[in-house]
C-alpha atoms as a PDB file:
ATOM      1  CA  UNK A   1       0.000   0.000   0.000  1.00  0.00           C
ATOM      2  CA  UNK A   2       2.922   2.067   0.922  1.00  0.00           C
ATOM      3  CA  UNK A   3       4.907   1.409  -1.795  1.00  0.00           C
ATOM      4  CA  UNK A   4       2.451   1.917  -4.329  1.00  0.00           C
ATOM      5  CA  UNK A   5       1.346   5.479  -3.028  1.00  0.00           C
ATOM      6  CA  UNK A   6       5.167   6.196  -2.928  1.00  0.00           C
ATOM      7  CA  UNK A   7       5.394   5.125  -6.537  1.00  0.00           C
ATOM      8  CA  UNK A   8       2.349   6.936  -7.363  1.00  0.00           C
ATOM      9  CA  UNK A   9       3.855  10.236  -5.778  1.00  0.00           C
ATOM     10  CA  UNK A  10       6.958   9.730  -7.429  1.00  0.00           C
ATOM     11  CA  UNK A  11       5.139  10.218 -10.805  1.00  0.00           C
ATOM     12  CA  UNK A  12       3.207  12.877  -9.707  1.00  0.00           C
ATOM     13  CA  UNK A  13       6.294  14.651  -8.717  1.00  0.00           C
ATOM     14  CA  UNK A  14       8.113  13.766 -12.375  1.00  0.00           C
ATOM     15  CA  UNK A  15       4.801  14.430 -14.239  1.00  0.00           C
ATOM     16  CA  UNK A  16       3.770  17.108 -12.748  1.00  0.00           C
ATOM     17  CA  UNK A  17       5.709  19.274 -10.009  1.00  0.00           C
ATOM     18  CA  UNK A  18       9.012  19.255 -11.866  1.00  0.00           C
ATOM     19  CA  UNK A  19       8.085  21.009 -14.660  1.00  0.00           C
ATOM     20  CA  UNK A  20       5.557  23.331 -13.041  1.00  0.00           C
ATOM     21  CA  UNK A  21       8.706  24.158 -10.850  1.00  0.00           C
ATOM     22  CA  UNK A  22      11.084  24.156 -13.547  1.00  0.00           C
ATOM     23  CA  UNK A  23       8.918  26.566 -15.326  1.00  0.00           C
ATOM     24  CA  UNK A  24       8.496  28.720 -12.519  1.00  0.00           C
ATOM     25  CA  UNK A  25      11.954  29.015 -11.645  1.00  0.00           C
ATOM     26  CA  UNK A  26      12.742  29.800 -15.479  1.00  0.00           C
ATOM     27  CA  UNK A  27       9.970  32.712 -15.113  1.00  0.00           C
ATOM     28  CA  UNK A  28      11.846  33.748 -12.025  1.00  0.00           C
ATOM     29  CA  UNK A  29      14.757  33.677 -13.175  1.00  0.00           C
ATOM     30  CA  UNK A  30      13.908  35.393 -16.487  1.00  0.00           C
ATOM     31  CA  UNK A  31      11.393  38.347 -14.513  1.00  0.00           C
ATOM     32  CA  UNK A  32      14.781  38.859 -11.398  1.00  0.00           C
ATOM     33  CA  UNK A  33      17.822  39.133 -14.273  1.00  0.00           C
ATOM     34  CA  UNK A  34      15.402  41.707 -16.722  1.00  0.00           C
ATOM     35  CA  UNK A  35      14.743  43.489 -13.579  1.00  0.00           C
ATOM     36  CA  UNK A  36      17.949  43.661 -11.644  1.00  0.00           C
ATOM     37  CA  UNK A  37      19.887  44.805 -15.158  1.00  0.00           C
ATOM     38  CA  UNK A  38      16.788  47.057 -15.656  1.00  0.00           C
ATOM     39  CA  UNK A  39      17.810  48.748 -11.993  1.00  0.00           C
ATOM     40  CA  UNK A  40      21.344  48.256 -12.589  1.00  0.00           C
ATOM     41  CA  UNK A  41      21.213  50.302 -15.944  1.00  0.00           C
ATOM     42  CA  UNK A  42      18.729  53.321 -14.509  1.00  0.00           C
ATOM     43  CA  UNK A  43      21.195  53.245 -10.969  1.00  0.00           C
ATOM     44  CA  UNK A  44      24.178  53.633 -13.559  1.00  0.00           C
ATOM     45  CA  UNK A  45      22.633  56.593 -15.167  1.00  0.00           C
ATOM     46  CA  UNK A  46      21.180  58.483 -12.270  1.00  0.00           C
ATOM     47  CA  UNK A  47      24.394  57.741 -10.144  1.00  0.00           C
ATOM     48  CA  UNK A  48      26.337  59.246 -13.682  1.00  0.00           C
ATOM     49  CA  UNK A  49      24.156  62.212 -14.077  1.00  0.00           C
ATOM     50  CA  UNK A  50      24.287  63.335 -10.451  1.00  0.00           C
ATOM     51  CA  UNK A  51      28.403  63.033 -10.295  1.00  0.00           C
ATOM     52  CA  UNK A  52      28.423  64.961 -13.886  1.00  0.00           C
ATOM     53  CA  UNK A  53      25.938  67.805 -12.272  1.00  0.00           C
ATOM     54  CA  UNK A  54      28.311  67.390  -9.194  1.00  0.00           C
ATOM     55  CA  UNK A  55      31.110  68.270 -11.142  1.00  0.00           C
ATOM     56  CA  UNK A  56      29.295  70.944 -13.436  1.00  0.00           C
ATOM     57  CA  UNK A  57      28.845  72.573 -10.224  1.00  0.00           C
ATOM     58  CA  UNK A  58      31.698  72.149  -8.753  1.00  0.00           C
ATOM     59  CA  UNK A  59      33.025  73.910 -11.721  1.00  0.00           C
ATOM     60  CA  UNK A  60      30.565  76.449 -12.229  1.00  0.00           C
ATOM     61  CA  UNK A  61      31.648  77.697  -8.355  1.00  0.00           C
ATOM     62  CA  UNK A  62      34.839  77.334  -9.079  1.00  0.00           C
ATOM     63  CA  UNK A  63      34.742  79.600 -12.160  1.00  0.00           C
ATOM     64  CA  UNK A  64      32.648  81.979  -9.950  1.00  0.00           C
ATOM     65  CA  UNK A  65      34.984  82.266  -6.882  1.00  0.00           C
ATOM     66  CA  UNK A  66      38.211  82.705  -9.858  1.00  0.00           C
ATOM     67  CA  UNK A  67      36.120  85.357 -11.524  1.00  0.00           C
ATOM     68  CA  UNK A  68      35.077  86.859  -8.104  1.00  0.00           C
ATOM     69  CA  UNK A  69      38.880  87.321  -7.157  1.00  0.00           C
ATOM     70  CA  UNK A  70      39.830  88.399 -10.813  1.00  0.00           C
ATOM     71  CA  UNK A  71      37.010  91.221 -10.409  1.00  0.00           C
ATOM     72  CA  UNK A  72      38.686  92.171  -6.939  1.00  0.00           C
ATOM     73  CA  UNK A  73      41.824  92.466  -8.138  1.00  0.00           C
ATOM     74  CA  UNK A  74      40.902  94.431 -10.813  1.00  0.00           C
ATOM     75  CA  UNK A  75      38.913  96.673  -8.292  1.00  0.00           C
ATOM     76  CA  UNK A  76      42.385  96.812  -6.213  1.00  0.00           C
ATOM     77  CA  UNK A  77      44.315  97.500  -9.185  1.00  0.00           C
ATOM     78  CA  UNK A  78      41.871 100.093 -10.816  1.00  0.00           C
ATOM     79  CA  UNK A  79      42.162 101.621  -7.377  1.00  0.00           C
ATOM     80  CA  UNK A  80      45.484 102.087  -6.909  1.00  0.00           C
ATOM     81  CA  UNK A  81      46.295 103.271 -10.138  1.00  0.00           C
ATOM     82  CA  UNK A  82      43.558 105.707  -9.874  1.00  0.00           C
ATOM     83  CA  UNK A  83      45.344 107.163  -6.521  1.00  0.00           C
ATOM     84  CA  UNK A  84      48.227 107.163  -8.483  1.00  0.00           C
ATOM     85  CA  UNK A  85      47.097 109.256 -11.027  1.00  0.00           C
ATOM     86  CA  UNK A  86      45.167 111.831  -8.568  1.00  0.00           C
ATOM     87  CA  UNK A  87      48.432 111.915  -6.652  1.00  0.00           C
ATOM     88  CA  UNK A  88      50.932 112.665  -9.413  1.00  0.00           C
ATOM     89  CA  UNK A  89      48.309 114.537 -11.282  1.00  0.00           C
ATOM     90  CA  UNK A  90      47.020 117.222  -8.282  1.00  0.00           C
ATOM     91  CA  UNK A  91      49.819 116.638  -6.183  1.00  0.00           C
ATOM     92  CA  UNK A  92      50.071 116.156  -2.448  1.00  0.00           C
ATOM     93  CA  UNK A  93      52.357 116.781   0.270  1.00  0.00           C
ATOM     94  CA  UNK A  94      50.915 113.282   1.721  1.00  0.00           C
ATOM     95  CA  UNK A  95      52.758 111.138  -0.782  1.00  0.00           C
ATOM     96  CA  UNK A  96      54.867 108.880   1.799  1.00  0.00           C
ATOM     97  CA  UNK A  97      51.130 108.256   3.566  1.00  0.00           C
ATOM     98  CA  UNK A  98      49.822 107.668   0.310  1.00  0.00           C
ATOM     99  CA  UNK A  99      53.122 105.364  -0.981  1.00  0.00           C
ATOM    100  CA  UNK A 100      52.514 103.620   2.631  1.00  0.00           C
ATOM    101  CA  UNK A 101      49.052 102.914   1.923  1.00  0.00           C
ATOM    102  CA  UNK A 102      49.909 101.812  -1.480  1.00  0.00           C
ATOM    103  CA  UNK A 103      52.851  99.785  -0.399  1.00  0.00           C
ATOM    104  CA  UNK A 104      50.475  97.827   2.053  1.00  0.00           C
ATOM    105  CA  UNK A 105      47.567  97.527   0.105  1.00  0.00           C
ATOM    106  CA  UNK A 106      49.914  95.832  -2.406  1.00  0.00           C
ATOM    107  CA  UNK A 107      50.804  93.342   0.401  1.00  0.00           C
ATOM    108  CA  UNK A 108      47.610  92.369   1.341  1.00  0.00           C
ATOM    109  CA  UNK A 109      46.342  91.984  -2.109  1.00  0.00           C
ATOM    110  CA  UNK A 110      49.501  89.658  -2.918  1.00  0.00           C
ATOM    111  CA  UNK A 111      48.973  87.828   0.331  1.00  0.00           C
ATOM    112  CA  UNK A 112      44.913  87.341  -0.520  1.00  0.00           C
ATOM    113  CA  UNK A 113      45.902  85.906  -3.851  1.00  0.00           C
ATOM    114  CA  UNK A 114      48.654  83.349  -2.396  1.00  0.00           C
ATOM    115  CA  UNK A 115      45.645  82.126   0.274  1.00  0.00           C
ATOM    116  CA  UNK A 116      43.465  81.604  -2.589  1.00  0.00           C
ATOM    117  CA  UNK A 117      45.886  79.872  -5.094  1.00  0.00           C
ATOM    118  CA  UNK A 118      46.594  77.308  -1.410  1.00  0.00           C
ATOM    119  CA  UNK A 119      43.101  76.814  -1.163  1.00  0.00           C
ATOM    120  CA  UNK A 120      42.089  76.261  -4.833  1.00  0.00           C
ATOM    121  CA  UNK A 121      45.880  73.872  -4.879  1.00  0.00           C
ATOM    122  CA  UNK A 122      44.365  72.182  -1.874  1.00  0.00           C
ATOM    123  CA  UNK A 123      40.681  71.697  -3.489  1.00  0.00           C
ATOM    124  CA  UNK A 124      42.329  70.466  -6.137  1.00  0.00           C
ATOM    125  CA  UNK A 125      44.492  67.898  -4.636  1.00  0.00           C
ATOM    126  CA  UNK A 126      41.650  66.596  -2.709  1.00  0.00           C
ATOM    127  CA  UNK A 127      38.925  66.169  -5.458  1.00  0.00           C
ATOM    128  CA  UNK A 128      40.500  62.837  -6.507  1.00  0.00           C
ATOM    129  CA  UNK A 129      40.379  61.075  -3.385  1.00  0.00           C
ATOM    130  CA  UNK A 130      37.153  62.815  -2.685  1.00  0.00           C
ATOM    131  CA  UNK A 131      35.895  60.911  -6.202  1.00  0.00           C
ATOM    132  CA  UNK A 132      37.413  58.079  -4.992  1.00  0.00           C
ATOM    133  CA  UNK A 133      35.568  57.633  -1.502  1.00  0.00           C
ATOM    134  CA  UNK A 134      32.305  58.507  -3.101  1.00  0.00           C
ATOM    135  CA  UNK A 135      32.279  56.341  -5.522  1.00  0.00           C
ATOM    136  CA  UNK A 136      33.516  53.145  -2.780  1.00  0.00           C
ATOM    137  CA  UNK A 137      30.656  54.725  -0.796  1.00  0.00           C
ATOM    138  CA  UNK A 138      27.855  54.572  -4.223  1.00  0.00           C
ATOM    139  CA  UNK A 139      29.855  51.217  -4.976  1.00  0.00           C
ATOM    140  CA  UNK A 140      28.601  49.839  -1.328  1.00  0.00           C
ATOM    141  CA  UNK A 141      25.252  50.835  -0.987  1.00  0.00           C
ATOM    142  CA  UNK A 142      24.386  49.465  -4.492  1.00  0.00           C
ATOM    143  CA  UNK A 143      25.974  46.480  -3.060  1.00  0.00           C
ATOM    144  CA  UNK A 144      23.755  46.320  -0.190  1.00  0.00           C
ATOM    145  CA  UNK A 145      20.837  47.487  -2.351  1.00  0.00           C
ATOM    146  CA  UNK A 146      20.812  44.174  -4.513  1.00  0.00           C
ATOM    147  CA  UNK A 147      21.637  42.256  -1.791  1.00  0.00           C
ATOM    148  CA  UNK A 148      18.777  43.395   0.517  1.00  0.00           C
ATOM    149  CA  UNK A 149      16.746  43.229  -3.222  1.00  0.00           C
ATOM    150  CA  UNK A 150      17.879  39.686  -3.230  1.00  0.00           C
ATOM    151  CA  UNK A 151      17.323  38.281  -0.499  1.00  0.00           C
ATOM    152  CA  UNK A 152      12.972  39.739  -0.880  1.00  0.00           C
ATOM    153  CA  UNK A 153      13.142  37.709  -4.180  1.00  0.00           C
ATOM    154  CA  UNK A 154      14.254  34.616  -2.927  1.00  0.00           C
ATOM    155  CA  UNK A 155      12.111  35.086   0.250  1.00  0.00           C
ATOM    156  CA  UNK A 156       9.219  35.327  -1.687  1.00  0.00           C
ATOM    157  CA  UNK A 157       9.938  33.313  -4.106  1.00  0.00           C
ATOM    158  CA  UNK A 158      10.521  30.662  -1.025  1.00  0.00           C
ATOM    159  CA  UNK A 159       7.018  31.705   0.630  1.00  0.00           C
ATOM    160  CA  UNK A 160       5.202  31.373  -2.344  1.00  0.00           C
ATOM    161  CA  UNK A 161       6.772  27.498  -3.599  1.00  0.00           C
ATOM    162  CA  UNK A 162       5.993  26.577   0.036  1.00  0.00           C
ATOM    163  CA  UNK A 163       2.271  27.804  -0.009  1.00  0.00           C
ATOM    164  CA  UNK A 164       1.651  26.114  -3.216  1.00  0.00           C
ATOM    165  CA  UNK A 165       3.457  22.444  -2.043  1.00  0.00           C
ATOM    166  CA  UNK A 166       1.541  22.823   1.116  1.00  0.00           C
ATOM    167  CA  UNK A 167      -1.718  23.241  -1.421  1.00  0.00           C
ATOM    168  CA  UNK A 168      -0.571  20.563  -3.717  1.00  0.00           C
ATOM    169  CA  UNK A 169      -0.215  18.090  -1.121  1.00  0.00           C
ATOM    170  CA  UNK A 170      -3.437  18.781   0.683  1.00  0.00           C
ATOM    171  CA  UNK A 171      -5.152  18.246  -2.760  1.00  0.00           C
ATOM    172  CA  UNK A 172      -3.277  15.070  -3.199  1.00  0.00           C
ATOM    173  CA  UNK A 173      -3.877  13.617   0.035  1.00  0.00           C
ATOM    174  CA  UNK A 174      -8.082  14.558  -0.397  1.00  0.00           C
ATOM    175  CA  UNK A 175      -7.771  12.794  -3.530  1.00  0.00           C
ATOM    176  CA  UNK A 176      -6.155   9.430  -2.429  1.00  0.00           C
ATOM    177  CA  UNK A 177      -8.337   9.364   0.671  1.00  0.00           C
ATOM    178  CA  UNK A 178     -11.612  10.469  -1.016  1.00  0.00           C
ATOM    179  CA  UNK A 179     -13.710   7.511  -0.228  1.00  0.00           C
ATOM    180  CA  UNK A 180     -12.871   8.606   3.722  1.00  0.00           C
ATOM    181  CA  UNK A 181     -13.364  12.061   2.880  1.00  0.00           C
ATOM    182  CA  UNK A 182     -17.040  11.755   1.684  1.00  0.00           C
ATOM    183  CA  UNK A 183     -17.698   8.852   4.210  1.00  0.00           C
ATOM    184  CA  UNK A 184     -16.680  11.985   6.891  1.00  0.00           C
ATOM    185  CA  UNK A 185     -18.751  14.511   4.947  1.00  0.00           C
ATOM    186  CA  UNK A 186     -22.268  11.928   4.924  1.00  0.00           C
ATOM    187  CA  UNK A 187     -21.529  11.398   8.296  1.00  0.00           C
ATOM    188  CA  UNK A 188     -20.835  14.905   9.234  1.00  0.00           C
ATOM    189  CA  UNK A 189     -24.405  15.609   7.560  1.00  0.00           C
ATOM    190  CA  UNK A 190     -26.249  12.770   9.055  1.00  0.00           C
ATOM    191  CA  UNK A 191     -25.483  13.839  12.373  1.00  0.00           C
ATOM    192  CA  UNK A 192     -26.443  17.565  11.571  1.00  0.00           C
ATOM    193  CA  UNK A 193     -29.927  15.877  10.532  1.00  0.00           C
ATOM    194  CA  UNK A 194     -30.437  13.815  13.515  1.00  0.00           C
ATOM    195  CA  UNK A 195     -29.268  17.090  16.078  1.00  0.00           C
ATOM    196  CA  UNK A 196     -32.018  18.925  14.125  1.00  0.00           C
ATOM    197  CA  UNK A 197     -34.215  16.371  14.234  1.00  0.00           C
ATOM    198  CA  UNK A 198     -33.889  16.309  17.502  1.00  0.00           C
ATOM    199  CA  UNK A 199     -33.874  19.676  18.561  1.00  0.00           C
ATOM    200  CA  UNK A 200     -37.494  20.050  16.367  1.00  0.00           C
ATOM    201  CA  UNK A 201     -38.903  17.035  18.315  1.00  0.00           C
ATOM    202  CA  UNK A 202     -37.734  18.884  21.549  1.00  0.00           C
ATOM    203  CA  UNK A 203     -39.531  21.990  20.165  1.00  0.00           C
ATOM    204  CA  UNK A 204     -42.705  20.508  19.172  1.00  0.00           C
ATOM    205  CA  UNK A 205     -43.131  18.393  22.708  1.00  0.00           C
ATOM    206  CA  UNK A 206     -42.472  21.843  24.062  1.00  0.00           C
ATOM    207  CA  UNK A 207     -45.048  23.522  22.346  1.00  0.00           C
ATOM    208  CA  UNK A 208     -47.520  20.723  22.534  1.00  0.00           C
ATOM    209  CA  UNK A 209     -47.317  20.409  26.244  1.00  0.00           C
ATOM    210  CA  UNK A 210     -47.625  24.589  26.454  1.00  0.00           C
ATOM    211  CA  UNK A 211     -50.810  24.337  24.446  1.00  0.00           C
ATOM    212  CA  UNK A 212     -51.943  20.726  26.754  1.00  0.00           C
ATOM    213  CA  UNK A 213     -51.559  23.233  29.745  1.00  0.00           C
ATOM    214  CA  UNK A 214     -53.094  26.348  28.507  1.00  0.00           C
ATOM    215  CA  UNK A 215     -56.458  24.054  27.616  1.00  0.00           C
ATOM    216  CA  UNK A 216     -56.297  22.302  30.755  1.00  0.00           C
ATOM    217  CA  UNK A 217     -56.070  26.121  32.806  1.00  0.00           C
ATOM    218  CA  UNK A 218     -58.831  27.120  30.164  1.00  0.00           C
ATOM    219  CA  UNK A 219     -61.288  24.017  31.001  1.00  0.00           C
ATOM    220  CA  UNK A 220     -60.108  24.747  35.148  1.00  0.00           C
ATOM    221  CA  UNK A 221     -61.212  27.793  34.699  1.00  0.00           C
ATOM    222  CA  UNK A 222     -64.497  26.887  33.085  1.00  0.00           C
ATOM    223  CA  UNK A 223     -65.452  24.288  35.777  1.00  0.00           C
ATOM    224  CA  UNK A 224     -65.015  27.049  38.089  1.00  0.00           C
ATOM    225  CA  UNK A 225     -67.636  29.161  37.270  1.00  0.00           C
ATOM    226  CA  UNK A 226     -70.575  28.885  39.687  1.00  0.00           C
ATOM    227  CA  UNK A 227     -72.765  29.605  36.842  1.00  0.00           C
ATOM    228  CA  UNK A 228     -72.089  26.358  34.998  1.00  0.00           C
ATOM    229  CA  UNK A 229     -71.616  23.672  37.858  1.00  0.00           C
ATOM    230  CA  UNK A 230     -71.951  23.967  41.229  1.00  0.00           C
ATOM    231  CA  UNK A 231     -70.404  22.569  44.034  1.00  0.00           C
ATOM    232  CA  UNK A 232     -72.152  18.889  44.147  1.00  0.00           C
ATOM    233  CA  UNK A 233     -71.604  18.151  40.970  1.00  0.00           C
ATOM    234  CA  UNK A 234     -67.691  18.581  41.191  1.00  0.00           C
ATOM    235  CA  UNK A 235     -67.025  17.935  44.707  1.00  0.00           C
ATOM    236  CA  UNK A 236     -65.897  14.037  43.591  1.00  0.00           C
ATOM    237  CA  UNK A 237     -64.076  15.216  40.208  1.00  0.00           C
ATOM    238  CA  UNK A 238     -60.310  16.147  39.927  1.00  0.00           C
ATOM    239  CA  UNK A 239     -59.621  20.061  40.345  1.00  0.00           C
ATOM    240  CA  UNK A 240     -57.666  20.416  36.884  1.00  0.00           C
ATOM    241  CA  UNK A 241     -59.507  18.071  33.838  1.00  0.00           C
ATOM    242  CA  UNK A 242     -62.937  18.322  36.440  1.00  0.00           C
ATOM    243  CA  UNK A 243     -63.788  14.696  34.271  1.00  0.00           C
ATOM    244  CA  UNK A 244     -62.551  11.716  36.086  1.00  0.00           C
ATOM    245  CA  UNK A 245     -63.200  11.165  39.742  1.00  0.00           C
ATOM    246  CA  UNK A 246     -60.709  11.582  42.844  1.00  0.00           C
ATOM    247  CA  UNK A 247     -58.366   8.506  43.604  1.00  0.00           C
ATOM    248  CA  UNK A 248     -54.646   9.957  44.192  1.00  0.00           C
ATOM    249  CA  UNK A 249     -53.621  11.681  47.250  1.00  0.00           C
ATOM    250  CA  UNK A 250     -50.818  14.080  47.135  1.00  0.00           C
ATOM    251  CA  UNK A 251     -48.268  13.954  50.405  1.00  0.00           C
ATOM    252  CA  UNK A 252     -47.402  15.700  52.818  1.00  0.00           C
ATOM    253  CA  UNK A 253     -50.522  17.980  52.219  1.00  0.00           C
ATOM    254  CA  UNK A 254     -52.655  15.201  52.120  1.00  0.00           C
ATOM    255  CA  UNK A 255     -54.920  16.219  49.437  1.00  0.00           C
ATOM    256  CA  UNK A 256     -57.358  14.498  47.475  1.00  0.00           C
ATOM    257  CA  UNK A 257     -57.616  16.362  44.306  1.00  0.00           C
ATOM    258  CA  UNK A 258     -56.281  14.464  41.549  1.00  0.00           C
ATOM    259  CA  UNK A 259     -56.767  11.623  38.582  1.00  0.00           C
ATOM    260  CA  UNK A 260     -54.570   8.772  37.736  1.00  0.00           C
ATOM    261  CA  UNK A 261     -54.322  10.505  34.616  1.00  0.00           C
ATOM    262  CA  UNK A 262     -53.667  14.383  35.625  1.00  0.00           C
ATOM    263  CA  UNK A 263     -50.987  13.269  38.298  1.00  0.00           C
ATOM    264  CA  UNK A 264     -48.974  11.662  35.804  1.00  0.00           C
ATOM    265  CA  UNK A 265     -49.051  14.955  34.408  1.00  0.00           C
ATOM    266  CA  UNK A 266     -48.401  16.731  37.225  1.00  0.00           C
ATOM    267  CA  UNK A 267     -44.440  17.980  36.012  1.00  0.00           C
ATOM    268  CA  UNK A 268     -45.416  19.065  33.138  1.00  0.00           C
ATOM    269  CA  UNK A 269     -47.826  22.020  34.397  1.00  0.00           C
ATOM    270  CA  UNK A 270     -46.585  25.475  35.030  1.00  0.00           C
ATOM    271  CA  UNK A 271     -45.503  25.195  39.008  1.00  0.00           C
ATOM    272  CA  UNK A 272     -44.072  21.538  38.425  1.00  0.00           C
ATOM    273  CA  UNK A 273     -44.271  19.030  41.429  1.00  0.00           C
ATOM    274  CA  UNK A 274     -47.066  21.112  43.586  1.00  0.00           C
ATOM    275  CA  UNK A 275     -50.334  20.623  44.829  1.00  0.00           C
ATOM    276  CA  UNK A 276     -53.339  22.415  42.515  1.00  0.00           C
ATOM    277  CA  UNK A 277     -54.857  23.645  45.952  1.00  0.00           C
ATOM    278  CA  UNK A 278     -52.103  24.373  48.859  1.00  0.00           C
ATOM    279  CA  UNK A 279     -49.297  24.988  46.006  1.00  0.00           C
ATOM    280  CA  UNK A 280     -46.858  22.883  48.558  1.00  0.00           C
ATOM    281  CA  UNK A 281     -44.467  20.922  47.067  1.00  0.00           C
ATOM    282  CA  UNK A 282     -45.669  17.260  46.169  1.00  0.00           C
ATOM    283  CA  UNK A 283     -42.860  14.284  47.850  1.00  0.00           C
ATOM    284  CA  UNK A 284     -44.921  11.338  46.827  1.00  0.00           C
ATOM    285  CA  UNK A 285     -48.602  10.462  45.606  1.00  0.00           C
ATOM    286  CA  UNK A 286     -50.733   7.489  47.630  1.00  0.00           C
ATOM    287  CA  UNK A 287     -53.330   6.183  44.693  1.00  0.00           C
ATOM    288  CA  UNK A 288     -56.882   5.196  46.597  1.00  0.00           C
ATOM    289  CA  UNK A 289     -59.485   2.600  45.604  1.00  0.00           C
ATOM    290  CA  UNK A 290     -62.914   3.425  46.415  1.00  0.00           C
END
């Protein structure tokens, strides 16, 4: 038995489950390399058009800060010359203030321009290692991009061939055991009809002994009424069907006001095990032969 289910699984898994899953892992395969050279290409090109527009700017401010010094030092220059020429041209007794100023003012502008040829040599020298780090640093988190893009892939990939076995084999064992599984389902059902069956028997005893007690209060009442009989004609009859003579007597009250018939009935009513006249509570009933 065994053996032939493991044979018959066996086929099932050549037939059937190796190619679905060969077919699904070429899909896989084929949908994870388009996309992952699909992101690889676009993370080329944005990462290659932000470091161009990096360096664009980096050159456009360095082009303004060279053109910003040029301007001052043409300022300075126009400046000085323009001193010059008021000072030889009008004349001033002033001139060794004037050379002073002119002798320091050509200082500082030397030394500004030395500070800002270190700092553009120093800019310079560190752009390449600067490159460098940031592209290690772009390098690594694409890196940990595909891995972490990866290892979603194969985790849902995994999920997914898992759910489906799970489904395959659950399908596979209904089908081998089939002849249980309906045997379980009619059974299942049969006892569903014989709980309801039940339950509407329950109901209708229920309802039938309701309506047996709300006739029997009815004809009580009925035999009550001084109107229709009076007290000789009832005085040997029981107090609830007032039809069938006297012959049980209900203890401890002692009372003799029931049928055979009515005190087998006597649970059923609406106060259960109680006398009709005292309402005590019935422990036993003493039948009497007259």
């Amino acid at each position: 038995m065994f053996g032939l289910l493991s044979t018959i699984a066996r086929a099932i898994d050549v037939a059937l489950l190796q190619p679905i899953a060969g077919i699904i892992e070429t899909i896989a395969a084929a949908v994870y390399y388009f996309l992952a050279v699909s992101w690889f290409i676009g993370y080329c090109l944005v990462q290659c058009a932000g470091f161009i527009w990096r360096l664009l700017c980096d050159g456009v401010e360095l082009a303004t800060i060279v053109y910003g010094e040029c301007r001052a030092f043409y300022e300075q220059l126009r400046n000085i010359i323009c001193d010059v020429y008021d000072y030889i041209y009008h004349g001033t007794g002033d001139g060794l203030l004037l050379a002073d100023n002119i002798t320091r003012g050509i200082g500082l502008l030397v030394s500004n321009l030395l500070i800002e040829l270190g700092n553009l040599t120093l800019w310079l020298l560190a752009l390449l290692p600067r490159a460098v780090i940031f592209m290690l640093d772009s390098l690594i988190l694409l890196l940990e991009h595909l891995g972490n893009y990866l290892l979603g892939i194969a985790a849902f990939l995994l999920l997914n061939l898992f759910r489906m076995s799970i489904g395959i084999a659950v399908l596979l064992v209904i089908y081998m055991f089939r002849r249980y599984v309906y045997l379980c389902l009619l059974l299942l059902l049969r006892k569903l009809h014989f709980q309801m069956s039940q339950t509407c028997s329950w109901m209708w005893n229920y309802v039938d002994r309701k309506c047996s007690w709300l006739l029997q209060k009815l004809h009580v009442n009925e035999a009550q009424n001084p109107s229709t009989n009076s007290p000789s004609s009832r005085s040997d009859c029981c107090v609830v069907c007032i039809e069938r003579s006297r012959n049980i007597v209900l203890l401890p009250c002692r009372h003799l006001c029931l049928c055979k018939e009515c005190s087998q009935q006597l649970h059923y009513y609406e106060g259960g095990n109680r006398c009709p006249v005292c309402r005590d509570f019935v422990e036993t009933m003493l039948a009497i032969y007259s």
